[in-house]
N, C-alpha and C. Protein backbone atom coordinates (compact mmCIF):
# COMPACT_ATOMS: atom_id res chain seq x y z
N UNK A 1 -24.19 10.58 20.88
CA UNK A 1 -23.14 9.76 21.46
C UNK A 1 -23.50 9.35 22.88
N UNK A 2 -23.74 10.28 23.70
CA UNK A 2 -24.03 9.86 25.14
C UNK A 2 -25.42 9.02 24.75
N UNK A 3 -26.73 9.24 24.07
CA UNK A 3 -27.59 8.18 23.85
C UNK A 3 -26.97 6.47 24.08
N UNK A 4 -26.38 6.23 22.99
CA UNK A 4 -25.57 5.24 22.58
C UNK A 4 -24.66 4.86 23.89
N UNK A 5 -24.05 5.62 24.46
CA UNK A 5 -23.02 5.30 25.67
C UNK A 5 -24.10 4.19 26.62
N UNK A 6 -25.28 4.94 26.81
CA UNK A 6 -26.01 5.14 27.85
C UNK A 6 -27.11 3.65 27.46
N UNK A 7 -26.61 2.99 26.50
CA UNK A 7 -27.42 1.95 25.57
C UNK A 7 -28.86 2.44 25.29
N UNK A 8 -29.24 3.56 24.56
CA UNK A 8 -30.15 3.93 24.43
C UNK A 8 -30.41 4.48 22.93
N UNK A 9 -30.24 3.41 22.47
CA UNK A 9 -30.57 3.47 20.83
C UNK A 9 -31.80 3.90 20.38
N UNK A 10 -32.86 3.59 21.01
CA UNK A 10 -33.82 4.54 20.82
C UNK A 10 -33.66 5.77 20.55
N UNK A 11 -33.32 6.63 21.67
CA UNK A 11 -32.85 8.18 21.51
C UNK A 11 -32.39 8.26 20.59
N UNK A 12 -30.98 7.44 19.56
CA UNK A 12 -30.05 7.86 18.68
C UNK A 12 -30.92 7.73 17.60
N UNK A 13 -32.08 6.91 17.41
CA UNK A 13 -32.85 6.80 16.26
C UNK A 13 -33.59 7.57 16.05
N UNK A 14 -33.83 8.82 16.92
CA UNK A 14 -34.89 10.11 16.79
C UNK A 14 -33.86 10.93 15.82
N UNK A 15 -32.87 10.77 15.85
CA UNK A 15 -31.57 11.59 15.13
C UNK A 15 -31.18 11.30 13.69
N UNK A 16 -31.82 9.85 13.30
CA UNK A 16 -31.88 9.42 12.15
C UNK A 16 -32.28 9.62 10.89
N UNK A 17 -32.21 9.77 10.00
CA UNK A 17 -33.32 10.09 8.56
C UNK A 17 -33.80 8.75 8.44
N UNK A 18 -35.02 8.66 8.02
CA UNK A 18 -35.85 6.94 8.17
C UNK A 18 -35.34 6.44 6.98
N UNK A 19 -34.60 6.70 6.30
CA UNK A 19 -33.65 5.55 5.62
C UNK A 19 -32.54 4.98 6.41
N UNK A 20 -32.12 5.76 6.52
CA UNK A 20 -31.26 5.06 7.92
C UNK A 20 -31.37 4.39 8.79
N UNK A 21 -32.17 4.85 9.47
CA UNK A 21 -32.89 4.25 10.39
C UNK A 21 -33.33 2.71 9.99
N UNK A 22 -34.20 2.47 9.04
CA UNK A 22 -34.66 1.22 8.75
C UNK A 22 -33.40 0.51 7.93
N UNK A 23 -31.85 1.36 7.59
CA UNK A 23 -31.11 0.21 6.70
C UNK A 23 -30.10 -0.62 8.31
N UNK A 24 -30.91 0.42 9.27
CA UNK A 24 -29.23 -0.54 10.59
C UNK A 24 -30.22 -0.87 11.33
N UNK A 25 -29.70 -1.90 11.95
CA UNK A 25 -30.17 -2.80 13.07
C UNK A 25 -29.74 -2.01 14.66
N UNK A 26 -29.86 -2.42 15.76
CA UNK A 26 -30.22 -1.76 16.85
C UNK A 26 -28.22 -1.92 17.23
N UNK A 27 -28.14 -3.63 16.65
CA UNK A 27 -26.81 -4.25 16.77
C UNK A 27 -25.99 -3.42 16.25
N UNK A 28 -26.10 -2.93 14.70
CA UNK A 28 -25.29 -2.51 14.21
C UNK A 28 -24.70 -0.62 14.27
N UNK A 29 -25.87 -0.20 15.26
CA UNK A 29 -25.76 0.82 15.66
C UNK A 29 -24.62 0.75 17.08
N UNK A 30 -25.12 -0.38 17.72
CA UNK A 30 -24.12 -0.26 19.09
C UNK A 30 -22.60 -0.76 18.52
N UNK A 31 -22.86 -1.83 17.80
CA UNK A 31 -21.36 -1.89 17.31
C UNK A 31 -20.57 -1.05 16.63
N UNK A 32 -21.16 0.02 16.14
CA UNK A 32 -20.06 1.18 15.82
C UNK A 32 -20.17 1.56 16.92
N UNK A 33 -20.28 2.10 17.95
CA UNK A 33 -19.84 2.88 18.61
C UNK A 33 -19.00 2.25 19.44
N UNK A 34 -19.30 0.83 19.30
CA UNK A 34 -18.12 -0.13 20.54
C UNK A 34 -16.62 0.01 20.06
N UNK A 35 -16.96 0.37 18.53
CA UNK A 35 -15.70 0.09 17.47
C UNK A 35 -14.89 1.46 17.70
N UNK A 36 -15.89 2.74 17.83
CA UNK A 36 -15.37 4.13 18.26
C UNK A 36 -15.10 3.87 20.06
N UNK A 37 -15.64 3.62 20.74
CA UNK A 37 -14.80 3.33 22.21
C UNK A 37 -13.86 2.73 22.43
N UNK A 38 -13.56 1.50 21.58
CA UNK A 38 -12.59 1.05 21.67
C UNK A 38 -10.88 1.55 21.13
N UNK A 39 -11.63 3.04 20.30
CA UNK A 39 -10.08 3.37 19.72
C UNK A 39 -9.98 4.76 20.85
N UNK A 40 -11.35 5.19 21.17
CA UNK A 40 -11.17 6.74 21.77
C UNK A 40 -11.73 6.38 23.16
N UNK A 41 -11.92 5.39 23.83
CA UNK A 41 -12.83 5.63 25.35
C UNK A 41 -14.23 6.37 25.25
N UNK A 42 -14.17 6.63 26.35
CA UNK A 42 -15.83 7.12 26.68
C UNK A 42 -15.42 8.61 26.17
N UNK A 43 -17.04 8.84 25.58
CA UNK A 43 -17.04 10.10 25.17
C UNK A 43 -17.07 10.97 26.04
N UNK A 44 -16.37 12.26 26.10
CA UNK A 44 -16.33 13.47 26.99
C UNK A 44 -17.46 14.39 26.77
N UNK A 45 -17.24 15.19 25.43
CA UNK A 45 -18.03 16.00 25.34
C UNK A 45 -17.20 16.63 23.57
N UNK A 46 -19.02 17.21 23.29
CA UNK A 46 -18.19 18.06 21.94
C UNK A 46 -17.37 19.50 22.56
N UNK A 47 -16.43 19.69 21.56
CA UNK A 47 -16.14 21.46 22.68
C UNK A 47 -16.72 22.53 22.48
N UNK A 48 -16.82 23.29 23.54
CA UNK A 48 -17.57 24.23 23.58
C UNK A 48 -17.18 25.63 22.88
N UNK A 49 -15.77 25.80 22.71
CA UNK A 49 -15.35 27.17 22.34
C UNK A 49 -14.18 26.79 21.01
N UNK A 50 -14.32 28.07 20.39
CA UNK A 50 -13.99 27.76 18.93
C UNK A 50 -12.03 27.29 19.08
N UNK A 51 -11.39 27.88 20.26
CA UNK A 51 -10.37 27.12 20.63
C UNK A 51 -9.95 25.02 20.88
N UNK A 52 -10.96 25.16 21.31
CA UNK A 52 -11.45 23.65 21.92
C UNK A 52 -11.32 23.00 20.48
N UNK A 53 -12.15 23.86 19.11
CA UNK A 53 -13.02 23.20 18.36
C UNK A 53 -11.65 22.84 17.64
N UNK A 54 -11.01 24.15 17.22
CA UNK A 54 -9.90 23.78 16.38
C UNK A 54 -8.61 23.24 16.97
N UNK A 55 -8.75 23.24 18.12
CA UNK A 55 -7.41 22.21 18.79
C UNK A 55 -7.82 20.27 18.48
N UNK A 56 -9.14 20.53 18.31
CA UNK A 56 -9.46 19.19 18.09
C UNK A 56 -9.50 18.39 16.87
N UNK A 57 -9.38 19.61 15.75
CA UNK A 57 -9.40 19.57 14.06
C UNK A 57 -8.15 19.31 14.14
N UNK A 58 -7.17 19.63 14.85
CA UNK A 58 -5.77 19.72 14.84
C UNK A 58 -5.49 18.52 14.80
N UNK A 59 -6.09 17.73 16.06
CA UNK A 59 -5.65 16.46 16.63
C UNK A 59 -5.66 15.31 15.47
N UNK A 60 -6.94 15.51 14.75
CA UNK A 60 -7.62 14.60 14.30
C UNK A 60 -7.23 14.46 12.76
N UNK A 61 -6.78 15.40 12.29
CA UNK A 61 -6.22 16.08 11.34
C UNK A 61 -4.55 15.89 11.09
N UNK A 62 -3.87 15.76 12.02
CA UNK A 62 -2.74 15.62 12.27
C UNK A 62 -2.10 14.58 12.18
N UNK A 63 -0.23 14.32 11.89
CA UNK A 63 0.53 13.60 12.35
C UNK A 63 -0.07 12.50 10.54
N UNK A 64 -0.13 13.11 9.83
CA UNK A 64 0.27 12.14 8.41
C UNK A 64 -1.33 11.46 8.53
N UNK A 65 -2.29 12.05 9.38
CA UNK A 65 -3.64 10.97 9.49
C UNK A 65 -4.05 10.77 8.32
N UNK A 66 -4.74 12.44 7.26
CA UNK A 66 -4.57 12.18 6.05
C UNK A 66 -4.15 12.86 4.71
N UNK A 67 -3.94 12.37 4.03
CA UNK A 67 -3.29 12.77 2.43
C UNK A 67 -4.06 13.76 1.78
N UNK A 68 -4.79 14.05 2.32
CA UNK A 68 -5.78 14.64 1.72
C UNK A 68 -6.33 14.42 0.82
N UNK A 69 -6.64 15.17 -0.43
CA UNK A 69 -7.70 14.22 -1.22
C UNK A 69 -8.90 15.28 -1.82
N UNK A 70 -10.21 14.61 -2.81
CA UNK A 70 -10.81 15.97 -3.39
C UNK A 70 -11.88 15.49 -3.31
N UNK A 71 -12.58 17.11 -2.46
CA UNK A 71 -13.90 17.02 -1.94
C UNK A 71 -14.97 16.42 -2.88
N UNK A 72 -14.45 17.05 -4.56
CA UNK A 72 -14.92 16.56 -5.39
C UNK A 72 -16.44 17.29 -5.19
N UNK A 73 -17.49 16.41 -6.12
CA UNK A 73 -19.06 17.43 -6.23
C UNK A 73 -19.66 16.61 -5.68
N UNK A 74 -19.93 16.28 -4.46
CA UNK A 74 -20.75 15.83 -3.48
C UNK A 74 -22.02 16.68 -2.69
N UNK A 75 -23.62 15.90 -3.52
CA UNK A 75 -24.89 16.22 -3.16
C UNK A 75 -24.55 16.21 -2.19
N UNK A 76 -24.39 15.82 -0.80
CA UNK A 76 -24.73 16.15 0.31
C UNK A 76 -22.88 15.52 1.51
N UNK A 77 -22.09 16.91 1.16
CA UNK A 77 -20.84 16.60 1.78
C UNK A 77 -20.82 17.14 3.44
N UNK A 78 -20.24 15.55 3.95
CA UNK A 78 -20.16 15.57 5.76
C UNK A 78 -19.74 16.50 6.03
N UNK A 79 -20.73 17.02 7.36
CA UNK A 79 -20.00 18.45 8.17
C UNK A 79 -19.16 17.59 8.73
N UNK A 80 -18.43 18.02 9.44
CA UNK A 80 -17.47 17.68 10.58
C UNK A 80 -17.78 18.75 12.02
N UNK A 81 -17.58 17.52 12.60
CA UNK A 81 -18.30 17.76 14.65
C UNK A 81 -16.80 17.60 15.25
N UNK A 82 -15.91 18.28 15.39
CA UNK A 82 -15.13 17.89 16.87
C UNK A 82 -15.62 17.43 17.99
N UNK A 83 -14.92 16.36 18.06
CA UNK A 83 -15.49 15.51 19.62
C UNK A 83 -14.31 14.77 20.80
N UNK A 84 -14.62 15.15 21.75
CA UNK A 84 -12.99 14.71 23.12
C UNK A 84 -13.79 13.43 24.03
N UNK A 85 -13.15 12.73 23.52
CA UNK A 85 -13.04 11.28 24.45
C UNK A 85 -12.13 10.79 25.71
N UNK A 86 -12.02 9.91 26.25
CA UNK A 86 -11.62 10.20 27.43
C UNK A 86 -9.60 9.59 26.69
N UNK A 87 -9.72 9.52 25.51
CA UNK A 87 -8.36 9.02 24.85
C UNK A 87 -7.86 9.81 23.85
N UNK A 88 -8.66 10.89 23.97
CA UNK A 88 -8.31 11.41 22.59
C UNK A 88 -9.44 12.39 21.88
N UNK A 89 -9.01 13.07 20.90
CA UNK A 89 -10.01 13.69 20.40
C UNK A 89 -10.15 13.32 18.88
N UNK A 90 -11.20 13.51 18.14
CA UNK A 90 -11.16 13.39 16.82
C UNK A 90 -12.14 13.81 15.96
N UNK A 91 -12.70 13.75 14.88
CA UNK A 91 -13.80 14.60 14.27
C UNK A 91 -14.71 13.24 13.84
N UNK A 92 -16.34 13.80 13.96
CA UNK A 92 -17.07 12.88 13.97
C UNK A 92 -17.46 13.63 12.06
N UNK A 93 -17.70 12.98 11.26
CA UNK A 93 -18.52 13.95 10.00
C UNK A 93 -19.86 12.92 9.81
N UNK A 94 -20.61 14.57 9.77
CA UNK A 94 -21.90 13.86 9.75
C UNK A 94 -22.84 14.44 8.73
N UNK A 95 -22.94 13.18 8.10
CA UNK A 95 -24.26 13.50 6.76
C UNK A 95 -25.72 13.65 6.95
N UNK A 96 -26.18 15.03 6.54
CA UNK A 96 -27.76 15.18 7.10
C UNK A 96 -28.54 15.41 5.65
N UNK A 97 -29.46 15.00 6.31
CA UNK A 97 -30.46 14.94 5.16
C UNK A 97 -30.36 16.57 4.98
N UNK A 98 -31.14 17.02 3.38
CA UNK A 98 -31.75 18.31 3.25
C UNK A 98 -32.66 18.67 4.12
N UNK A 99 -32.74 19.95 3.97
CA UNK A 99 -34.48 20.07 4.91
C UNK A 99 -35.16 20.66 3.45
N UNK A 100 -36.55 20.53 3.68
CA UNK A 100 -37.21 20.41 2.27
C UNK A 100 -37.31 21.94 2.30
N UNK A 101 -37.92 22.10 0.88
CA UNK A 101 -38.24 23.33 0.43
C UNK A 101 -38.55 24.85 1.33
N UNK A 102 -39.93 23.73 2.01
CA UNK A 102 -40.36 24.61 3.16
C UNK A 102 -39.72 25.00 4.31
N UNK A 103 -38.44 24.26 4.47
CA UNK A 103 -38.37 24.58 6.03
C UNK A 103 -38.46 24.10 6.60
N UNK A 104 -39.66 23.08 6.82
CA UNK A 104 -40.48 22.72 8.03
C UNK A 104 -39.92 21.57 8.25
N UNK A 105 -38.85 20.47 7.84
CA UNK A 105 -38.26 19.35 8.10
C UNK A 105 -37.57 19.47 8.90
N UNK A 106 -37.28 18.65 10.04
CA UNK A 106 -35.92 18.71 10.93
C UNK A 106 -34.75 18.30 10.60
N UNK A 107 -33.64 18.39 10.34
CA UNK A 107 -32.88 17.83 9.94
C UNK A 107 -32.29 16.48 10.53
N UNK A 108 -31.82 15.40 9.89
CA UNK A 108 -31.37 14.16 10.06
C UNK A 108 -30.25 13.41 10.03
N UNK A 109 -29.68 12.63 10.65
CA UNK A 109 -28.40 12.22 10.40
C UNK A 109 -29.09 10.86 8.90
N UNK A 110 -28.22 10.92 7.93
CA UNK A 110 -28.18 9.80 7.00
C UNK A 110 -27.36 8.90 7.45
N UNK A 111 -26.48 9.51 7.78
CA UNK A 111 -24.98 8.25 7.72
C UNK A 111 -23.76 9.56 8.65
N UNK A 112 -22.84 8.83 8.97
CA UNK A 112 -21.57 9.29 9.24
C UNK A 112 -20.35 8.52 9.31
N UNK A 113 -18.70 9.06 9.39
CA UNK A 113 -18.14 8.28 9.99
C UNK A 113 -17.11 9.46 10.80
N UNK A 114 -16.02 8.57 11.26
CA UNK A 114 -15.37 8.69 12.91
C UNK A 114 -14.20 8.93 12.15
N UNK A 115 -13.18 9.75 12.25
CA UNK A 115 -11.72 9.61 11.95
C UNK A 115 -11.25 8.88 12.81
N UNK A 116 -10.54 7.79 12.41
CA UNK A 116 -9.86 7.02 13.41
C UNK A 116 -8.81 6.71 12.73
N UNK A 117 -7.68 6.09 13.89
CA UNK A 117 -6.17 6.16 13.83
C UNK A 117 -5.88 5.63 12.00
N UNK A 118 -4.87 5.83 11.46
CA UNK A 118 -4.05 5.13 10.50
C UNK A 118 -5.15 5.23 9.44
N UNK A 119 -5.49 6.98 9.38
CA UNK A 119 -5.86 7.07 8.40
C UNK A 119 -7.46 6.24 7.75
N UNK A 120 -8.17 5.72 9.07
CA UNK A 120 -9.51 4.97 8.53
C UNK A 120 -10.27 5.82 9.34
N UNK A 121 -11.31 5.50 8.33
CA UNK A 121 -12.98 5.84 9.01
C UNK A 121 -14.07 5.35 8.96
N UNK A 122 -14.63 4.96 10.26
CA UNK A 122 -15.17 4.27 10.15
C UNK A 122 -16.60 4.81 10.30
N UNK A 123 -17.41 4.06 9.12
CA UNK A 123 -18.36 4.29 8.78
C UNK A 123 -19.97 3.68 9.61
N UNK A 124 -21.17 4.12 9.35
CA UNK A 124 -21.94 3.66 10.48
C UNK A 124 -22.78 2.97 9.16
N UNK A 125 -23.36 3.02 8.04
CA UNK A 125 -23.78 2.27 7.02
C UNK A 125 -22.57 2.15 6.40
N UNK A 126 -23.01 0.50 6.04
CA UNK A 126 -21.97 -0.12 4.83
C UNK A 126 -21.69 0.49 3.59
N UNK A 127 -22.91 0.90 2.57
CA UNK A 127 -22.76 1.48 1.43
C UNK A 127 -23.68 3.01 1.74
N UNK A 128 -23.43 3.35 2.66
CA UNK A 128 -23.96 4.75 2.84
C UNK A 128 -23.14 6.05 2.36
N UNK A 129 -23.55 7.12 2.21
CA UNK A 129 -22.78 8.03 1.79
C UNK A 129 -21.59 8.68 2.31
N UNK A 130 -21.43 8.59 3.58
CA UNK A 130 -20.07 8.67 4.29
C UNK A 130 -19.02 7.89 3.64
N UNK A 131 -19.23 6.60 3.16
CA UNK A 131 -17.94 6.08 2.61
C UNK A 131 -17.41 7.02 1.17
N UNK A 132 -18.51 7.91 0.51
CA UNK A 132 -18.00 8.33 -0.54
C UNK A 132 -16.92 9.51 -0.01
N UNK A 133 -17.70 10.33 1.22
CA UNK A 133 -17.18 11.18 1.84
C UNK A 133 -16.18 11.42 2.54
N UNK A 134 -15.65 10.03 2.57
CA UNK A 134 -14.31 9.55 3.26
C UNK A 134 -13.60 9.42 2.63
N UNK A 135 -13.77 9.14 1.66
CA UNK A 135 -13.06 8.98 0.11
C UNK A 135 -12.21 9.95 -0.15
N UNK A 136 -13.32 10.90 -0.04
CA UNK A 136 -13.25 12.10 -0.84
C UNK A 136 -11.93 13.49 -0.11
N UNK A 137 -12.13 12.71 0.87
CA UNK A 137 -11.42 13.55 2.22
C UNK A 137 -9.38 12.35 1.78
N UNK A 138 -9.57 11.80 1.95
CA UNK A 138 -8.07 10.86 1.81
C UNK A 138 -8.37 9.91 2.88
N UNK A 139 -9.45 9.54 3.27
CA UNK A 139 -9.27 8.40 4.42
C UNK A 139 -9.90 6.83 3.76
N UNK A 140 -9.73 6.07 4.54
CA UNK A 140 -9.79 4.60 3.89
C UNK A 140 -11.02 4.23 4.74
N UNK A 141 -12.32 4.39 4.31
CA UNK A 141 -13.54 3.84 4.58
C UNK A 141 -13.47 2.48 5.13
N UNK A 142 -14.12 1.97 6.37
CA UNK A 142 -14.20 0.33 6.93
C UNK A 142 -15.32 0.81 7.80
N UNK A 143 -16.41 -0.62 7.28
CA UNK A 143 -17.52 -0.59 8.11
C UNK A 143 -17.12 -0.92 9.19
N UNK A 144 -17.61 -1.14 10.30
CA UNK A 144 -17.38 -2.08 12.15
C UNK A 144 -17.35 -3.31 11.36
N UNK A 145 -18.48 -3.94 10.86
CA UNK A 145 -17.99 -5.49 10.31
C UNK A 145 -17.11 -6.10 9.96
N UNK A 146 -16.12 -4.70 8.93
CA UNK A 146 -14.96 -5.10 8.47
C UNK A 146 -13.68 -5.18 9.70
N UNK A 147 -14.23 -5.25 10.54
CA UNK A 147 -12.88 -4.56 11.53
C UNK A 147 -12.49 -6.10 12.12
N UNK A 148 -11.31 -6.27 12.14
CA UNK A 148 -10.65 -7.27 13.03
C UNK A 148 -9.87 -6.84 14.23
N UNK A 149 -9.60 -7.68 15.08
CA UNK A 149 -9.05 -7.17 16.35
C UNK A 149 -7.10 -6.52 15.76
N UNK A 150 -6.87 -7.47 14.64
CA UNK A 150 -5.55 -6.76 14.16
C UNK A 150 -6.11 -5.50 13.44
N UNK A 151 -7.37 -4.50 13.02
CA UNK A 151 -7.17 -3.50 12.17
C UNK A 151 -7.91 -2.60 13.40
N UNK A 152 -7.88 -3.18 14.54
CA UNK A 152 -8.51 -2.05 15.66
C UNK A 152 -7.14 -1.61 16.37
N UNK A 153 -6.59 -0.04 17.03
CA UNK A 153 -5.36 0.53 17.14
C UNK A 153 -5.80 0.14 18.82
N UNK A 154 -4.78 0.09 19.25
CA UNK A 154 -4.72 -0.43 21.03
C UNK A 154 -5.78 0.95 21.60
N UNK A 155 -6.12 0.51 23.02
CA UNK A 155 -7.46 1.46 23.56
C UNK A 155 -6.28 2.17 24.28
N UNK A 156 -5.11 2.23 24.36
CA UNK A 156 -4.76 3.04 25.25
C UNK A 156 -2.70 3.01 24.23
N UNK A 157 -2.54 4.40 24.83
CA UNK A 157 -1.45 4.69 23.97
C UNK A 157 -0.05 4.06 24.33
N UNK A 158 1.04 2.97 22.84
CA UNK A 158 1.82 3.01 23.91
C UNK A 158 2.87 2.68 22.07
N UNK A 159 3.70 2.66 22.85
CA UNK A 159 5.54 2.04 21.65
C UNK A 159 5.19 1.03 20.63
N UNK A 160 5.16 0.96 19.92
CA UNK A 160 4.77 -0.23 18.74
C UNK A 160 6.19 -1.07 19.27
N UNK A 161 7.33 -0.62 19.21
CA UNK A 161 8.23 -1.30 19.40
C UNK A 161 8.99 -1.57 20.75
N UNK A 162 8.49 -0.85 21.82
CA UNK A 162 8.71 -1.73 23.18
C UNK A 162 7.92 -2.65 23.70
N UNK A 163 9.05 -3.24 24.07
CA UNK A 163 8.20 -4.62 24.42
C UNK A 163 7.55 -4.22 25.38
N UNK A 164 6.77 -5.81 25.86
CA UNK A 164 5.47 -5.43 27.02
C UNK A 164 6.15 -5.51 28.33
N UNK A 165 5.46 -5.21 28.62
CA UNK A 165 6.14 -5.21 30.43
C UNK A 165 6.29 -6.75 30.54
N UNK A 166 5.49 -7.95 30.11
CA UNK A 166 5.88 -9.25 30.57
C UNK A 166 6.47 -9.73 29.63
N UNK A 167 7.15 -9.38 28.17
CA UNK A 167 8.01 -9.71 27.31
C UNK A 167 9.35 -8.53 27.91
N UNK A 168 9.48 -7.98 28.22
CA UNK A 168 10.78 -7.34 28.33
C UNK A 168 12.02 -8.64 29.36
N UNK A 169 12.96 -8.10 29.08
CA UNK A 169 14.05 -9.01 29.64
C UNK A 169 14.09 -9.22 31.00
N UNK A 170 14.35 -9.68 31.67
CA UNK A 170 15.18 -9.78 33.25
C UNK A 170 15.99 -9.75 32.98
N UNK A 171 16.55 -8.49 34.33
CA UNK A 171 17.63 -8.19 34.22
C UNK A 171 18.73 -9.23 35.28
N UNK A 172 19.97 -9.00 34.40
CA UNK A 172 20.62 -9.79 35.38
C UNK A 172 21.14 -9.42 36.78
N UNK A 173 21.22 -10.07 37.71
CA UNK A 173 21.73 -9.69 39.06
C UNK A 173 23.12 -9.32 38.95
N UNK A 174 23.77 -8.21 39.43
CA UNK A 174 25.24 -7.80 39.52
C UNK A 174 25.99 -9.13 40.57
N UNK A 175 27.20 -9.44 39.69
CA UNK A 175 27.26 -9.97 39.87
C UNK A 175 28.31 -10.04 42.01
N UNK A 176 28.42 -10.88 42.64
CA UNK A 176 28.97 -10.17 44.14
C UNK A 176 30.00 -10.23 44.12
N UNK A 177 30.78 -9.48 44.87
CA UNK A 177 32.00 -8.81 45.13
C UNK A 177 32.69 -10.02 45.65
N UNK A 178 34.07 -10.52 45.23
CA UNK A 178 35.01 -11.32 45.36
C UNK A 178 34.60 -11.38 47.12
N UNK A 179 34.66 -12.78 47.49
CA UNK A 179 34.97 -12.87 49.21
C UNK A 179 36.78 -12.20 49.53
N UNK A 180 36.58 -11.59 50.49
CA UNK A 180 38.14 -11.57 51.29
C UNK A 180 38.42 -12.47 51.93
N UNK A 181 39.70 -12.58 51.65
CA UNK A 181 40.52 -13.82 52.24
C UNK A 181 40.69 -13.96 53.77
């Protein structure tokens, strides 16, 4: 994440499994994450203590986000990363390659996606395995491509139903006290 913050897609591509790697573009790597800043701000940090971790499962997890749903038999099912943004916290799940037989492979990100507001997640490959994994969890898979400025949740928290500060009313002036005669 800080790679990516820091526009340094390079770095994030050492993290990659080379299928991955060669199915996204440099673009399509920064645009998910513009798509994750724009719902959570700048990234903080993952947490450090198992309090942190599960106050953040809480967050992300919480408030009807999702229905849950069945893990079902998934070859290779997303861990989940708690992660605190400067808006919020939420769980990153991330699909890694196997490590082979031997051992000796490092492990890789394939794919992931972001819990984000109203129950979506957004995914970093289009038909990558995170969308099955999102599935599988109760959330509603959307690549960044798919995203419109109406299916992105405001960058900062506020009333669906109060008005804006420059739609709200003026108020009227009281009205003045009768002159004396």
């Amino acid at each position: 994440m800080e790679a990516v913050q820091a526009d340094d897609v390079a770095e994030f591509r050492q993290h990659l499994f080379e299928s991955a790697s060669a199915d996204l573009t440099d673009e399509d790597i920064l645009a998910f994450f513009a798509a994750v800043e724009h719902e959570y701000g700048d990234f903080v940090q993952a947490p450090q203590t198992l309090g942190e971790m599960l106050e953040a499962f809480g967050e992300a997890y919480s408030g009807g986000n999702v229905y849950g749903g069945n893990a079902g038999n998934q070859q290779d099912p997303p861990i989940p990363v708690p992660v605190e943004f400067t808006l919020g916290k939420t769980v990153v799940h991330v699909v890694i390659s196997p490590p082979d037989s031997f051992g000796t492979s490092k492990l890789r990100i394939v794919d992931m996606f972001v819990i984000m507001k109203r129950r979506k997640a957004l995914t970093l490959r289009k038909d990558g395995p995170a969308v099955a994994g999102a599935v599988s969890q109760g959330f509603d898979p959307v690549h960044w491509s798919e995203l419109t400025p109406e299916k992105l949740a405001p960058a900062s928290p506020s009333t669906p139903d109060a008005p804006a500060p420059e739609e709200a009313p003026a108020e009227e002036p009281e009205p003045a006290p009768p002159a004396e005669p």
